[in-house]
C-alpha atoms as a PDB file:
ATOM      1  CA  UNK A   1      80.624 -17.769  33.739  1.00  0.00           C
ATOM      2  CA  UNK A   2      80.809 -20.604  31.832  1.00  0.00           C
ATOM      3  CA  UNK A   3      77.591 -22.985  31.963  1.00  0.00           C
ATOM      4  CA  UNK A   4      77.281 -26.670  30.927  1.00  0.00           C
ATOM      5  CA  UNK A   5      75.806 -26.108  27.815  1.00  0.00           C
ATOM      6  CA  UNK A   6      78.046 -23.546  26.610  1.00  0.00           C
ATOM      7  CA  UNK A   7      80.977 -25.898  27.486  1.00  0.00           C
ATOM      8  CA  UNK A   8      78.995 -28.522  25.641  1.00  0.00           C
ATOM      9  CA  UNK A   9      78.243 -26.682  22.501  1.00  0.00           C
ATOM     10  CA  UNK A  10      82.514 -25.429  22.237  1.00  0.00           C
ATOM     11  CA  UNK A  11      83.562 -29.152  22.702  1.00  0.00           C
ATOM     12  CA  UNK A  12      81.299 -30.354  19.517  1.00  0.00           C
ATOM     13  CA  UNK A  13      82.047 -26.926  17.713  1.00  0.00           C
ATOM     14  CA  UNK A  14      85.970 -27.983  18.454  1.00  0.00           C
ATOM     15  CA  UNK A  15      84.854 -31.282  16.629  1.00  0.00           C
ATOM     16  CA  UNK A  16      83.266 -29.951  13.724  1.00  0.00           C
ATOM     17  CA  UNK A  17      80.115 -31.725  14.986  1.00  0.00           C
ATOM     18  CA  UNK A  18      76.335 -30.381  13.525  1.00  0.00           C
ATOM     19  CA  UNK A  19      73.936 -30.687  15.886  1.00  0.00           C
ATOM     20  CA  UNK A  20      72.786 -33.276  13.991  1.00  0.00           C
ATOM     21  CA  UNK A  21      76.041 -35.506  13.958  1.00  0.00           C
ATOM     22  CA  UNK A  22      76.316 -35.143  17.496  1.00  0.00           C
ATOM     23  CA  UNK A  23      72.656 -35.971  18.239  1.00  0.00           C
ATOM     24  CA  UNK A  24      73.169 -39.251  16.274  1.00  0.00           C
ATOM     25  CA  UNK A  25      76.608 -40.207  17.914  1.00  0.00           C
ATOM     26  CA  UNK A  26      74.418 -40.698  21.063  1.00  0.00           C
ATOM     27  CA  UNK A  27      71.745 -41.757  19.986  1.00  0.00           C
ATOM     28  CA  UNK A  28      69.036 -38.495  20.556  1.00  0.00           C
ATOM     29  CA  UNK A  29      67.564 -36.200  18.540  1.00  0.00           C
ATOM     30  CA  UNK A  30      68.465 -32.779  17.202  1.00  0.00           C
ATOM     31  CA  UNK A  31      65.835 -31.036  19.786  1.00  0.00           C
ATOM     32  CA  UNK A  32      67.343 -32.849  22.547  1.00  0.00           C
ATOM     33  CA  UNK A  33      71.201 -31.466  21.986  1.00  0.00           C
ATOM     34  CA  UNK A  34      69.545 -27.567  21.164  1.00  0.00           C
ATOM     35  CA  UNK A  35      67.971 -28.649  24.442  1.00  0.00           C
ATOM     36  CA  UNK A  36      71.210 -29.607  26.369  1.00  0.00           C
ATOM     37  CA  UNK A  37      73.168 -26.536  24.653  1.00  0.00           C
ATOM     38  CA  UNK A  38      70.821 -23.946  25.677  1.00  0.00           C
ATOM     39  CA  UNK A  39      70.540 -25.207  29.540  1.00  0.00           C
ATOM     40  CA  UNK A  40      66.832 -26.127  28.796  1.00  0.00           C
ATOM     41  CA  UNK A  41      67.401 -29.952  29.890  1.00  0.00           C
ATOM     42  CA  UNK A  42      70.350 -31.733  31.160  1.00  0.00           C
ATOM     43  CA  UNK A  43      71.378 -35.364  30.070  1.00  0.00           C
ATOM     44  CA  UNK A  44      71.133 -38.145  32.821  1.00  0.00           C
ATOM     45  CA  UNK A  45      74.087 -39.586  34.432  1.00  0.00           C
ATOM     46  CA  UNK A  46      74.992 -42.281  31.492  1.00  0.00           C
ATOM     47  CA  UNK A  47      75.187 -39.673  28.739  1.00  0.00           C
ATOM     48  CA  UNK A  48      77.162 -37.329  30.431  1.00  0.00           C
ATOM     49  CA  UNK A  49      79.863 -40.502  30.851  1.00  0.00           C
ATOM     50  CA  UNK A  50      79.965 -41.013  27.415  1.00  0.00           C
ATOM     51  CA  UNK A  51      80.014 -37.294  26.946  1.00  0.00           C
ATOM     52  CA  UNK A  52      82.876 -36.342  28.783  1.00  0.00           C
ATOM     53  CA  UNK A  53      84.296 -40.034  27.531  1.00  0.00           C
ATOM     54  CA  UNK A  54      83.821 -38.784  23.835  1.00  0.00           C
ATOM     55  CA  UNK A  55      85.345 -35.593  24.586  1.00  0.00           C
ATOM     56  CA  UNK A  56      88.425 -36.815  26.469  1.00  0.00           C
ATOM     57  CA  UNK A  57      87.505 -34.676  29.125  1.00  0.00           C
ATOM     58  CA  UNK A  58      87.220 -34.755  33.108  1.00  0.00           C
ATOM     59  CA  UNK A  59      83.139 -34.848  34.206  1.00  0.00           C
ATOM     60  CA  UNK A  60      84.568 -31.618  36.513  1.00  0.00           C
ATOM     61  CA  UNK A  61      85.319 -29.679  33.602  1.00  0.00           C
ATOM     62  CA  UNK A  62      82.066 -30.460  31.507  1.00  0.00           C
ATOM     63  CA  UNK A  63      80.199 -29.464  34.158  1.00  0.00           C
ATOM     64  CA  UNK A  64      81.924 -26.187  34.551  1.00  0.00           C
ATOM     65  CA  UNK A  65      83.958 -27.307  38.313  1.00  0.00           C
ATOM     66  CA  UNK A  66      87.110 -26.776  36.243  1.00  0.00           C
ATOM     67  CA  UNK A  67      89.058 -25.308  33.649  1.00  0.00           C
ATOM     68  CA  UNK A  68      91.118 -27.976  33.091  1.00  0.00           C
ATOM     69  CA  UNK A  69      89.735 -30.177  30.421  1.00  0.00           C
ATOM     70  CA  UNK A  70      92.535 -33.348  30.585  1.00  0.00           C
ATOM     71  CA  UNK A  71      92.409 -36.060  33.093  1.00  0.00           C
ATOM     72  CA  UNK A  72      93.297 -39.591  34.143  1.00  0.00           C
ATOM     73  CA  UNK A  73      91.425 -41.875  35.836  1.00  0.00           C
ATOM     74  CA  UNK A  74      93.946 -44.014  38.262  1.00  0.00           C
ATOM     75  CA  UNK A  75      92.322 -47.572  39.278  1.00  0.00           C
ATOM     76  CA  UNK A  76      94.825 -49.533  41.665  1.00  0.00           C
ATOM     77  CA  UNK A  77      94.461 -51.675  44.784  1.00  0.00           C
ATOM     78  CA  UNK A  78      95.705 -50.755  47.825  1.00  0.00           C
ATOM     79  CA  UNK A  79      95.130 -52.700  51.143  1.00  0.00           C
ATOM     80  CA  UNK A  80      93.012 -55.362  48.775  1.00  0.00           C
ATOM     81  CA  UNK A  81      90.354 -52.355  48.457  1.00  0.00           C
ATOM     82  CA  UNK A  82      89.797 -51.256  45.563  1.00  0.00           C
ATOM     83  CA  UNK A  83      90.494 -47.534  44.912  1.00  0.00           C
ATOM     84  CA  UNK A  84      89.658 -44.686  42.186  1.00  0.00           C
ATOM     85  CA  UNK A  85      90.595 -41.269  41.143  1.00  0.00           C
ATOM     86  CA  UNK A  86      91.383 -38.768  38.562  1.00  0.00           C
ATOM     87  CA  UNK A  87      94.767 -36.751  37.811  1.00  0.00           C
ATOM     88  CA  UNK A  88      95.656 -34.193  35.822  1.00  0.00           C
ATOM     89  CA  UNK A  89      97.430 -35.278  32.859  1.00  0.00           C
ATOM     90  CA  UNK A  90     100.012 -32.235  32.662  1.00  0.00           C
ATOM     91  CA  UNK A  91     101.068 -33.010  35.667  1.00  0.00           C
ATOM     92  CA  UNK A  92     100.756 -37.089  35.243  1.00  0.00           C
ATOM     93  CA  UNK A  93     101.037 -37.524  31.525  1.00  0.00           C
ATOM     94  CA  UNK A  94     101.955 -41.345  32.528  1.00  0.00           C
ATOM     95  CA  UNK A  95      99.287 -41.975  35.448  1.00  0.00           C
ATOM     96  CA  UNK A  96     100.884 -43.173  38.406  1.00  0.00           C
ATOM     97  CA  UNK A  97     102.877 -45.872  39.595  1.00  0.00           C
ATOM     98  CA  UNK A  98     101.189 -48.189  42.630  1.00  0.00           C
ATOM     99  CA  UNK A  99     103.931 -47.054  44.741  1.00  0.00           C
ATOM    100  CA  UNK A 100     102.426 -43.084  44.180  1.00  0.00           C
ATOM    101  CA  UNK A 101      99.096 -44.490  44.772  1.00  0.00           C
ATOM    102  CA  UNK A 102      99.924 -45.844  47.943  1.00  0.00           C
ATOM    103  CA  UNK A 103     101.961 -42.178  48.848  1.00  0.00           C
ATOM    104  CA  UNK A 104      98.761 -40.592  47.804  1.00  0.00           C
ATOM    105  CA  UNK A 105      96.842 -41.885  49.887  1.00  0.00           C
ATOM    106  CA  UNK A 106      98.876 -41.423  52.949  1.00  0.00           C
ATOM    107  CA  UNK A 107     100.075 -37.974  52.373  1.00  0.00           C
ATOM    108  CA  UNK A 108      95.514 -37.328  52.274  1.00  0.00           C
ATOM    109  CA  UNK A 109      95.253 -39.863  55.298  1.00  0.00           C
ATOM    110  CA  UNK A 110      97.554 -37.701  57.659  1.00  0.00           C
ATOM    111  CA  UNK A 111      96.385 -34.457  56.574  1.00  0.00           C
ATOM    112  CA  UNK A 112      93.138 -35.455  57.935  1.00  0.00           C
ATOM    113  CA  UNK A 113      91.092 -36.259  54.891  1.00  0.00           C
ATOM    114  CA  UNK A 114      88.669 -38.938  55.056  1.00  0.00           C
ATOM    115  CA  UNK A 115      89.763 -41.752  52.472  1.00  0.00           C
ATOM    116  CA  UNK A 116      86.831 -44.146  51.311  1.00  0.00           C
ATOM    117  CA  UNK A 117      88.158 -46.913  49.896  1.00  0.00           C
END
């Protein structure tokens, strides 16, 4: 099973990133990334943003939830409340339209899933 610093360490490998390129893309030092690679420490919530952000990949699949490393983040109003959510983009390479937001929503509504807008 995959792990989030084995994920971590494939994504900058993918790049071509040292350790010490990476470490200075975000501002920390070489110890720190050996540190997030090997599971020893874990980066707080605003690195691993700008993690998966660098990445182009979902937060779900850098922390190991899922497999599938592309998503879109959909940001639309519905009902003047303000919603948020990510797709897949194989499936949505476009996003969505507000009109599929709106289905969305309804379609999750009547099957009984609490929507928090």
């Amino acid at each position: 099973m995959s792990t989030f610093g084995k994920r971590l360490r494939k994504l900058r490998e993918e790049k071509e990133l040292t350790i010490r390129e990476f470490a200075a893309k975000f501002g920390v030092g070489k110890t720190t990334i050996s540190n997030w690679e090997t599971d020893n420490r874990f980066p707080g919530q605003e690195k691993l943003i700008k993690i998966a952000d660098y990445f182009d990949v979902s937060l779900d699949y850098l922390l190991c939830r899922t497999d599938r490393k592309e998503v879109i983040v959909i940001k639309d109003t519905v009902d003047g409340e303000d919603v948020e959510f990510g797709v897949d983009k194989a499936y949505y390479p476009d996003g969505l339209t507000h009109e599929q937001v709106v289905e969305i929503l309804r379609k999750l509504k009547v099957a009984g899933i609490k929507i928090e807008l």
